[in-house]
Structure formats: C-alpha cells, structure tokens
PDB file of N, CA and C in Angstrom:
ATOM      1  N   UNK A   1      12.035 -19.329 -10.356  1.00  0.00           N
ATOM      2  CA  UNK A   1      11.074 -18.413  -9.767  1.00  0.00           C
ATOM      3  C   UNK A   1      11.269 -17.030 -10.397  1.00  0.00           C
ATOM      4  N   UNK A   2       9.984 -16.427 -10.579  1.00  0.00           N
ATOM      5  CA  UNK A   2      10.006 -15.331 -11.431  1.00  0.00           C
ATOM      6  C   UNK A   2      10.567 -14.099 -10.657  1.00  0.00           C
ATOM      7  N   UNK A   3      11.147 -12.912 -11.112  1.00  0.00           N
ATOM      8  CA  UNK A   3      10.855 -11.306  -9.906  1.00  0.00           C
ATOM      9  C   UNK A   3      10.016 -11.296  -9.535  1.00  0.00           C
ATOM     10  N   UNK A   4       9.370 -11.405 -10.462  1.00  0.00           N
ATOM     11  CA  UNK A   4       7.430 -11.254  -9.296  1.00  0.00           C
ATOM     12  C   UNK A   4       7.545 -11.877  -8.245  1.00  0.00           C
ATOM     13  N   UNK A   5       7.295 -13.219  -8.819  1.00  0.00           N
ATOM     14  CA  UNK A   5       7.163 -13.915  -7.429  1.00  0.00           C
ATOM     15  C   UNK A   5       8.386 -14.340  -5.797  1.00  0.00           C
ATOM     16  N   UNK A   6       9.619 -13.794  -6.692  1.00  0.00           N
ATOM     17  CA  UNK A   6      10.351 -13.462  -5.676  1.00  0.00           C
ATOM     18  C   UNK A   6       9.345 -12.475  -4.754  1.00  0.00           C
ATOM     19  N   UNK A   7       9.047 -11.032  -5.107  1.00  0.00           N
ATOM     20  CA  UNK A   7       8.892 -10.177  -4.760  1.00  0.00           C
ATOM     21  C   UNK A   7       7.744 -10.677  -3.804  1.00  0.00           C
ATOM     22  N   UNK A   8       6.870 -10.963  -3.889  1.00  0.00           N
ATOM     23  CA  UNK A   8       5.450 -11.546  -3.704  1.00  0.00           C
ATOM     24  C   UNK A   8       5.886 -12.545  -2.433  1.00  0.00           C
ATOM     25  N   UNK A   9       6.732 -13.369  -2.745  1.00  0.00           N
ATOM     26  CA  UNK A   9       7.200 -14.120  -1.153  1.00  0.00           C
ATOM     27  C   UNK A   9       7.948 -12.896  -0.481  1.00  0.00           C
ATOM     28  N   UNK A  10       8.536 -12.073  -0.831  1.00  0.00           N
ATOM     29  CA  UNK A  10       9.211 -11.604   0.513  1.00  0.00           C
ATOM     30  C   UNK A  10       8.178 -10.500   1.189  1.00  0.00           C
ATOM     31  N   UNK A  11       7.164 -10.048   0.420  1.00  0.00           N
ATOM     32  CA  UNK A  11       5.937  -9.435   1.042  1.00  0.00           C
ATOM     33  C   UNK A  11       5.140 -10.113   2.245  1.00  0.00           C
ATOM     34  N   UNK A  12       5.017 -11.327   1.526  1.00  0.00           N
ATOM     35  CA  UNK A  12       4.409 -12.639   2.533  1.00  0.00           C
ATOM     36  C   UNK A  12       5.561 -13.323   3.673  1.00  0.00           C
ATOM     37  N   UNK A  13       6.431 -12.894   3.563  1.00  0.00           N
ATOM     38  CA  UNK A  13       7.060 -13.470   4.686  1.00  0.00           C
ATOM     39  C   UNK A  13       6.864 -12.094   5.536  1.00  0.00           C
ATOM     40  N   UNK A  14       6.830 -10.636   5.630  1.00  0.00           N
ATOM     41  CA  UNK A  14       6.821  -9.669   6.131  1.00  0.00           C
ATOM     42  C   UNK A  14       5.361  -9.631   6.889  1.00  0.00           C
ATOM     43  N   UNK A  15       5.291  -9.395   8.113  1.00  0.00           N
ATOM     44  CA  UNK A  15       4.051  -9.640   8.757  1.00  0.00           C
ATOM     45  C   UNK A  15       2.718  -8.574   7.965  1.00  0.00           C
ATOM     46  N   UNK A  16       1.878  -8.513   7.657  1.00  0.00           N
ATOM     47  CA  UNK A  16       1.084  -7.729   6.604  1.00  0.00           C
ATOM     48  C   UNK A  16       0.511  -6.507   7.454  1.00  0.00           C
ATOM     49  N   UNK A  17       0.336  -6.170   8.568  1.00  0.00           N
ATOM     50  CA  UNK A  17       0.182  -5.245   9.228  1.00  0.00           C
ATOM     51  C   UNK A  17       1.218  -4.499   9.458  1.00  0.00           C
ATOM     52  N   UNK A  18       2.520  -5.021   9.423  1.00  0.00           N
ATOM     53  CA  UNK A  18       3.414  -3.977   9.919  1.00  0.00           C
ATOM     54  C   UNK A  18       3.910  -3.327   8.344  1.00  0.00           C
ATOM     55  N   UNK A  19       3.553  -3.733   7.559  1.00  0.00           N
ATOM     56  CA  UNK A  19       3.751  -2.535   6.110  1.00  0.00           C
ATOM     57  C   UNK A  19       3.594  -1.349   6.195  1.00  0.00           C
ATOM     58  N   UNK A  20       4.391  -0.593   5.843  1.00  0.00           N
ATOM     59  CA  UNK A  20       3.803   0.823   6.111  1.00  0.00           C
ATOM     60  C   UNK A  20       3.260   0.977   4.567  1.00  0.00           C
ATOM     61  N   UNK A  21       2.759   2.139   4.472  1.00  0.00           N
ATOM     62  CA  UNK A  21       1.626   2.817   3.602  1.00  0.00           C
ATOM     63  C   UNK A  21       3.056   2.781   2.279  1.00  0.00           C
ATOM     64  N   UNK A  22       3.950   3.614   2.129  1.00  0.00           N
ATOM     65  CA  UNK A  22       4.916   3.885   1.474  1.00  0.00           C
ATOM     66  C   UNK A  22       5.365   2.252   0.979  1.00  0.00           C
ATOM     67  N   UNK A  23       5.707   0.980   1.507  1.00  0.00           N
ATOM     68  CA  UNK A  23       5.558  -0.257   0.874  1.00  0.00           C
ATOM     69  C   UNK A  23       4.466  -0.751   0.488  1.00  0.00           C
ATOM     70  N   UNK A  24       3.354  -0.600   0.777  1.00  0.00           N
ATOM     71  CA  UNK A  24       2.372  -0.737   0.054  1.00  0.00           C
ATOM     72  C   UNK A  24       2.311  -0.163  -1.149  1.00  0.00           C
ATOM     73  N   UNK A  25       2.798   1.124  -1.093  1.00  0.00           N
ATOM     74  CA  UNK A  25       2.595   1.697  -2.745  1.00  0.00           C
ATOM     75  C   UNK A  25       3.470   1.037  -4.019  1.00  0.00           C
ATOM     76  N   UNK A  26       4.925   0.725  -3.056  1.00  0.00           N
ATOM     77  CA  UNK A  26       6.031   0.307  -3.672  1.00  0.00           C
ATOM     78  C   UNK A  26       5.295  -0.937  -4.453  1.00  0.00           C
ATOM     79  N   UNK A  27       4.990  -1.787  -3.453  1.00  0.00           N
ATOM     80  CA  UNK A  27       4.511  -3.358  -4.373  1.00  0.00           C
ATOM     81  C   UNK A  27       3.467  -3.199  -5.120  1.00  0.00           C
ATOM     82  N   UNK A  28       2.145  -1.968  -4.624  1.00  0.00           N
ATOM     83  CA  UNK A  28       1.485  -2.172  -6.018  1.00  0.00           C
ATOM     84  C   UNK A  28       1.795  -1.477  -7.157  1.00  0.00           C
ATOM     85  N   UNK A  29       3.045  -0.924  -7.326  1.00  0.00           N
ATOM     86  CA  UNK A  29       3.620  -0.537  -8.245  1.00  0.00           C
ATOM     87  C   UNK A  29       4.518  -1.653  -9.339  1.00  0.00           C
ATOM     88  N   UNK A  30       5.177  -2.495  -8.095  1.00  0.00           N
ATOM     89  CA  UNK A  30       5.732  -3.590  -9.009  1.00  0.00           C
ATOM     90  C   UNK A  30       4.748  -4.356  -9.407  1.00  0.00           C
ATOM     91  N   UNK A  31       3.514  -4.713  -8.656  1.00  0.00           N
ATOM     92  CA  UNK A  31       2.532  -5.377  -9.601  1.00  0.00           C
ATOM     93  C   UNK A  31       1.849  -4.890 -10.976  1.00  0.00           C
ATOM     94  N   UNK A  32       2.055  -3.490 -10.364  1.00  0.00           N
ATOM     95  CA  UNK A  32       1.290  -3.373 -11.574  1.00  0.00           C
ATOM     96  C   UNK A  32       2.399  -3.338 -13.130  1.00  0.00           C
ATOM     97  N   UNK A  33       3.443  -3.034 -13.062  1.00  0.00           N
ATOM     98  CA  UNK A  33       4.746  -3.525 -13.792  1.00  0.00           C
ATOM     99  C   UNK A  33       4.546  -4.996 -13.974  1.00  0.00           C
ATOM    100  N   UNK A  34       4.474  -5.596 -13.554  1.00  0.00           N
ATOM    101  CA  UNK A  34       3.985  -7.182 -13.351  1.00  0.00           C
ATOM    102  C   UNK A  34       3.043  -7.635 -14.927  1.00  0.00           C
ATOM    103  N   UNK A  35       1.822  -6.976 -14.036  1.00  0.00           N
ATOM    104  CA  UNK A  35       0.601  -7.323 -14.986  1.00  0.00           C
ATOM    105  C   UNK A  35       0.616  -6.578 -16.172  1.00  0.00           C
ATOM    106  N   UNK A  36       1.358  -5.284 -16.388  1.00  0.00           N
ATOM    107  CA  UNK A  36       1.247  -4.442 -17.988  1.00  0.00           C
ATOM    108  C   UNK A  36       2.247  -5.897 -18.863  1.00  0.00           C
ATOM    109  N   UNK A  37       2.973  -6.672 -18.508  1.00  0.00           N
ATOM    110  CA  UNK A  37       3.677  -7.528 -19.686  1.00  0.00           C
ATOM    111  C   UNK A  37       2.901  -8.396 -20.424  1.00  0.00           C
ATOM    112  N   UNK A  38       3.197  -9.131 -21.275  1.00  0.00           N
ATOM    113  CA  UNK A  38       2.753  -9.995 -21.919  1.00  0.00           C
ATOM    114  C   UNK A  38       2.918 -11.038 -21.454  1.00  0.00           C
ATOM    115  N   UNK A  39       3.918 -11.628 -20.644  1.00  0.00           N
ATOM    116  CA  UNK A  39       3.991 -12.586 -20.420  1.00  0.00           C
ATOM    117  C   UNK A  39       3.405 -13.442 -19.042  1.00  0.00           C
ATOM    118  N   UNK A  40       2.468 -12.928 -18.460  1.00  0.00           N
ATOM    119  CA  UNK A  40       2.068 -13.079 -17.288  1.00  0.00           C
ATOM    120  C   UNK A  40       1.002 -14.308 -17.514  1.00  0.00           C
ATOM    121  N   UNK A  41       0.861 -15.432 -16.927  1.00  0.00           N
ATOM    122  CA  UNK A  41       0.463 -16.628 -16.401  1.00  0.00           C
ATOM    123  C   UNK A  41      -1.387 -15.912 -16.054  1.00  0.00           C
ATOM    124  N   UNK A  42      -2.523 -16.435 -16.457  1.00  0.00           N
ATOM    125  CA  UNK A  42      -3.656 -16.270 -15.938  1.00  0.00           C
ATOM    126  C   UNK A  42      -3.865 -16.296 -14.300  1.00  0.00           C
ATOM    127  N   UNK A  43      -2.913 -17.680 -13.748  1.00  0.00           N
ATOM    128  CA  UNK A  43      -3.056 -18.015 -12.377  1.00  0.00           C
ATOM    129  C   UNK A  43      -2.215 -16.868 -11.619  1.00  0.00           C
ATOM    130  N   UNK A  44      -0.995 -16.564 -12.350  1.00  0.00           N
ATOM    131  CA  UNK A  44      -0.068 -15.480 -11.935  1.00  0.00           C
ATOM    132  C   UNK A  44      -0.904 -14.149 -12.022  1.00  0.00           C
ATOM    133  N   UNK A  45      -1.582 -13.761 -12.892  1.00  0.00           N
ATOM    134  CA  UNK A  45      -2.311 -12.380 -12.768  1.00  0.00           C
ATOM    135  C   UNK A  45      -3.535 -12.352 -11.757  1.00  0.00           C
ATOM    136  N   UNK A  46      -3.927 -13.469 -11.606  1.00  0.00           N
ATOM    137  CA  UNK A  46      -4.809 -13.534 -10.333  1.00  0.00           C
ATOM    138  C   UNK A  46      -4.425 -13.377  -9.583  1.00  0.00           C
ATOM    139  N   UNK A  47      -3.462 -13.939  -9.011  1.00  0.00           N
ATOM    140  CA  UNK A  47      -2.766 -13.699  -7.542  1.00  0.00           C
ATOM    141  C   UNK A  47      -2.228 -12.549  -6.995  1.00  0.00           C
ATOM    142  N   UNK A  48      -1.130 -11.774  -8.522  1.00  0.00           N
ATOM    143  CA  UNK A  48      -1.262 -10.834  -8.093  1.00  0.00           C
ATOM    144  C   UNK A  48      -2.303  -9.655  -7.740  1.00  0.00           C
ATOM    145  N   UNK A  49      -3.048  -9.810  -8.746  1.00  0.00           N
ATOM    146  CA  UNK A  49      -4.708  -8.833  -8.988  1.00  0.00           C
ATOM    147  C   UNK A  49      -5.415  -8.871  -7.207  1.00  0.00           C
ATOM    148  N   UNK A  50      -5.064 -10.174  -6.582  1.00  0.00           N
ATOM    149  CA  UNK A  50      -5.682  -9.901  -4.906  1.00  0.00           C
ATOM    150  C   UNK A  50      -5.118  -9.548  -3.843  1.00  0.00           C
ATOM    151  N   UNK A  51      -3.505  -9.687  -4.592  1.00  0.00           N
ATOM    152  CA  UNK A  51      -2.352  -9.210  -3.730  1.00  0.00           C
ATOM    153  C   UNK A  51      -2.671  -7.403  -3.843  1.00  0.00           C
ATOM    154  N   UNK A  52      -2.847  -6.976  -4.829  1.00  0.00           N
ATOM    155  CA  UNK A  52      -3.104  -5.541  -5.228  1.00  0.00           C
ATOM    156  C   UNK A  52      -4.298  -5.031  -4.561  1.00  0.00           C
ATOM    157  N   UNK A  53      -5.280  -5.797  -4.673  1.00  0.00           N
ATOM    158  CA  UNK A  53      -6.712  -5.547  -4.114  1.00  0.00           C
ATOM    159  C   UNK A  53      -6.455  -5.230  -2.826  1.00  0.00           C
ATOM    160  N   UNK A  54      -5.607  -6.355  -1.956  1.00  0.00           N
ATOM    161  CA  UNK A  54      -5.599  -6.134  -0.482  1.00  0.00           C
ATOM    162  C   UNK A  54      -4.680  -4.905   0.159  1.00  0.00           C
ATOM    163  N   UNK A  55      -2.848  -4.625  -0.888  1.00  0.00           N
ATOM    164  CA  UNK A  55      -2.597  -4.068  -0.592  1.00  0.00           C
ATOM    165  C   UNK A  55      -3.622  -2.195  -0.403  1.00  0.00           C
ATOM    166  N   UNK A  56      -4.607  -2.051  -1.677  1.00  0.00           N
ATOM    167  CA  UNK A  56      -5.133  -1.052  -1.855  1.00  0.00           C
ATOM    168  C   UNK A  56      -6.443  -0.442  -0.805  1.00  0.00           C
ATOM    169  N   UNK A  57      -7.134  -2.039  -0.244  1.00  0.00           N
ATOM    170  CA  UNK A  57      -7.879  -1.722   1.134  1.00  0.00           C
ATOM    171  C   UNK A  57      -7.020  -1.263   2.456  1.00  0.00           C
ATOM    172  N   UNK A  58      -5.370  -1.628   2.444  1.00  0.00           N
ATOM    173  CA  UNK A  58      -5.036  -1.683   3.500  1.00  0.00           C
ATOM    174  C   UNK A  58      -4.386  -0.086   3.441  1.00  0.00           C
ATOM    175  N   UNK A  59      -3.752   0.677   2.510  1.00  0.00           N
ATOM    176  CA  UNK A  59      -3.453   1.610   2.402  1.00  0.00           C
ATOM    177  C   UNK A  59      -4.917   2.750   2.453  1.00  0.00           C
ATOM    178  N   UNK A  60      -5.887   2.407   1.949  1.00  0.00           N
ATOM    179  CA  UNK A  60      -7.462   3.103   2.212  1.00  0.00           C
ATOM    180  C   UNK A  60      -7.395   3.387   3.968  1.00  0.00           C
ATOM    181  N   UNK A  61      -7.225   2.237   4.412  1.00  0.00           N
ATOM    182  CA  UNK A  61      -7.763   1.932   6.152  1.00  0.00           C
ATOM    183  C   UNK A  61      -6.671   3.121   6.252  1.00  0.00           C
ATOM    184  N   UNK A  62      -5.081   2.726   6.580  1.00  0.00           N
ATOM    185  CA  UNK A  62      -4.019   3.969   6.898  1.00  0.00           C
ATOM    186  C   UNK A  62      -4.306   5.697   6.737  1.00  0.00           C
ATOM    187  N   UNK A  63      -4.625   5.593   5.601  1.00  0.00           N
ATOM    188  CA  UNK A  63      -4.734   6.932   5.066  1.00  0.00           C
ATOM    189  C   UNK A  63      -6.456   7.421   6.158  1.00  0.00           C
ATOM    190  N   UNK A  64      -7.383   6.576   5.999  1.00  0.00           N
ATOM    191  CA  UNK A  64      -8.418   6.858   6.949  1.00  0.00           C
ATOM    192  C   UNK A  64      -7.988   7.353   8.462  1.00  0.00           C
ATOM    193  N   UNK A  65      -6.971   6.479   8.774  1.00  0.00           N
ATOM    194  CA  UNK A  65      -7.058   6.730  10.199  1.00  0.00           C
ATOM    195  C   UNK A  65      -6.155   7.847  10.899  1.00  0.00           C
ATOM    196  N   UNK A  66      -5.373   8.024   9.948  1.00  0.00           N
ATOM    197  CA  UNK A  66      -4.292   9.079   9.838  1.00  0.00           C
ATOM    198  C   UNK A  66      -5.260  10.638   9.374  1.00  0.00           C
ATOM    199  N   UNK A  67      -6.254  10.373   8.607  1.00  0.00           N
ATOM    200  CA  UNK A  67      -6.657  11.547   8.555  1.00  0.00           C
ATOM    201  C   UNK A  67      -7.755  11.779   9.757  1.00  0.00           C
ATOM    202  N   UNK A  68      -8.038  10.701  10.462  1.00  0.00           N
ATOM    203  CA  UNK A  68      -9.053  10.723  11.837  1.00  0.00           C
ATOM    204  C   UNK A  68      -8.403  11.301  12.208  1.00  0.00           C
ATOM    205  N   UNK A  69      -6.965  11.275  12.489  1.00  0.00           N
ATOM    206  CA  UNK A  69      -5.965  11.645  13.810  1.00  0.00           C
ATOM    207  C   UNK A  69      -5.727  13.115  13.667  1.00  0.00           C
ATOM    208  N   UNK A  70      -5.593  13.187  12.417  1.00  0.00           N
ATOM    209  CA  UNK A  70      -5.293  15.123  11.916  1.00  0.00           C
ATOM    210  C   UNK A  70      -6.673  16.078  12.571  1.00  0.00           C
ATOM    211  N   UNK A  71      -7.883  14.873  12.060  1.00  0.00           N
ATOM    212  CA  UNK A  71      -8.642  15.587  12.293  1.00  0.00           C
ATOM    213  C   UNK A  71      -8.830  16.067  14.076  1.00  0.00           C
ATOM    214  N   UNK A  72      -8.304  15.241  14.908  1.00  0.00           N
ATOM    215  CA  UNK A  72      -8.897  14.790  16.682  1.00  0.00           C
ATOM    216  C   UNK A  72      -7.655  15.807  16.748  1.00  0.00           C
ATOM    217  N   UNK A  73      -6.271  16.172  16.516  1.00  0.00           N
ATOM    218  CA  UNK A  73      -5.190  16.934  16.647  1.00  0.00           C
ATOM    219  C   UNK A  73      -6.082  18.459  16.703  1.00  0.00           C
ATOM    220  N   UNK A  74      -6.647  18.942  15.520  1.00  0.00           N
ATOM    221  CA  UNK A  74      -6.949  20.056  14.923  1.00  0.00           C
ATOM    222  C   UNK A  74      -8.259  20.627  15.880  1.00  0.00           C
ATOM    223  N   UNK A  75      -9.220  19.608  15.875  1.00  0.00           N
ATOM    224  CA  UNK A  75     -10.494  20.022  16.868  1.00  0.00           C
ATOM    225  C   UNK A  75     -10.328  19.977  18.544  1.00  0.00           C
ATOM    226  N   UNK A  76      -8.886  19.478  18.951  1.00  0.00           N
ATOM    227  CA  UNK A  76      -8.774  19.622  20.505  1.00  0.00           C
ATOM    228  C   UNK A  76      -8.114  20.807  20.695  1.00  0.00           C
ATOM    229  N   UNK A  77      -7.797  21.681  19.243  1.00  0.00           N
ATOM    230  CA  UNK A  77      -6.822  23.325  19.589  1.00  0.00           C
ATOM    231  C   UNK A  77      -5.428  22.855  19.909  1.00  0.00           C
ATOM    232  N   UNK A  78      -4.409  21.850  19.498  1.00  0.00           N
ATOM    233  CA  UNK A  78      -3.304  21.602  19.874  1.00  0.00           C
ATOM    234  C   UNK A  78      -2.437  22.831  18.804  1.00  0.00           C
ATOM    235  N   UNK A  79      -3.247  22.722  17.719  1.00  0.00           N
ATOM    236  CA  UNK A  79      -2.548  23.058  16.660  1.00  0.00           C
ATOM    237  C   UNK A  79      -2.563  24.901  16.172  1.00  0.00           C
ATOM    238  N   UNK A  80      -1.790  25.427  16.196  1.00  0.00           N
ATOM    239  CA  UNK A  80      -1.665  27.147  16.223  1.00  0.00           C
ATOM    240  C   UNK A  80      -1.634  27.617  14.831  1.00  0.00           C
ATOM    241  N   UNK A  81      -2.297  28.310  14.110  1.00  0.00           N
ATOM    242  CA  UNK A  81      -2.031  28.637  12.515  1.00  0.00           C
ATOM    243  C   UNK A  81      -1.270  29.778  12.799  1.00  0.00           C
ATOM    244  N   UNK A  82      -0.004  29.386  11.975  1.00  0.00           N
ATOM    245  CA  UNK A  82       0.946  30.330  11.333  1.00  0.00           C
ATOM    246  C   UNK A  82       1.080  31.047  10.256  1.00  0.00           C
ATOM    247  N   UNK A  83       1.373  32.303  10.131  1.00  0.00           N
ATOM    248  CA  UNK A  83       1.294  33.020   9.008  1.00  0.00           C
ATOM    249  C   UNK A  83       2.734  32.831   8.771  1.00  0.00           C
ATOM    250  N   UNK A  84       2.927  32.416   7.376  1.00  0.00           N
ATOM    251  CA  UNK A  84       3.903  32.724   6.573  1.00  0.00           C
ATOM    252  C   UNK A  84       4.330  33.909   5.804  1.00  0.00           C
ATOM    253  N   UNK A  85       5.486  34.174   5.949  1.00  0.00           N
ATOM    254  CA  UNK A  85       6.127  35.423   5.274  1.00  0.00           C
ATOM    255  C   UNK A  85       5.963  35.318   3.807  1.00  0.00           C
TER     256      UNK A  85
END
C-alpha cells in the first residue's frame, strides 16, 4: 500500500464531518504532492482528484459559516473597536 493511500484510509476511517478546516488543508496538500508525481495510477488520480474535490466543498461550507458567525457577532454590537497604540 502506497503513502497515499495509507493516508487516504486514515482520512476515511476519521468521521468526515468532524475534520476541522486546518486537516482539510493538510490532506489536500498531500494530495496534491500525490498527483504532481509521475508515478500516479489513472484510477489512483481519480480518487484522489474527488477526495480533493470534496475536501475543497467542505472547507468552502466552514469558512462560509464561520464568516456568517463573524458577521451575526459584529451586527448584534457584541463587539467594541479598539484603537491601537
């Protein structure tokens, strides 16, 4: 079994919602290390190529909802602007 695909099962054994944003970046980083070689399998670059796809919708959704939240923080007045020295 390849690193990749080590890597690739222990993603899939990890429940896919509880990833945080920061492992998401991590693995599509090793994929994409993955796919720049030469030696990568057609069936192997597919798999990873949807493994990448999904990690990249799921980090989109995070980053969306996290910036909803900044935004609902900022428009209820919780938040005080500070002047810096």
């Amino acid at each position: 079994m390849s690193k990749s695909q080590e890597a690739q099962r222990e993603f899939a054994d990890k429940d896919d919602a509880a990833l945080s944003l920061e492992e998401r970046l991590r693995r599509l980083e090793e994929i994409l290390l993955r796919l720049e070689q030469d030696d990568v399998a057609l069936e192997e670059s597919l798999g990873l190529f949807e493994e990448g796809v999904g990690h990249v919708r799921d980090a989109e959704r995070i980053l969306a909802q996290t910036e909803l939240r900044v935004e609902e923080l900022l428009s209820k007045g919780d938040v005080q602007d500070m002047e810096l020295d």
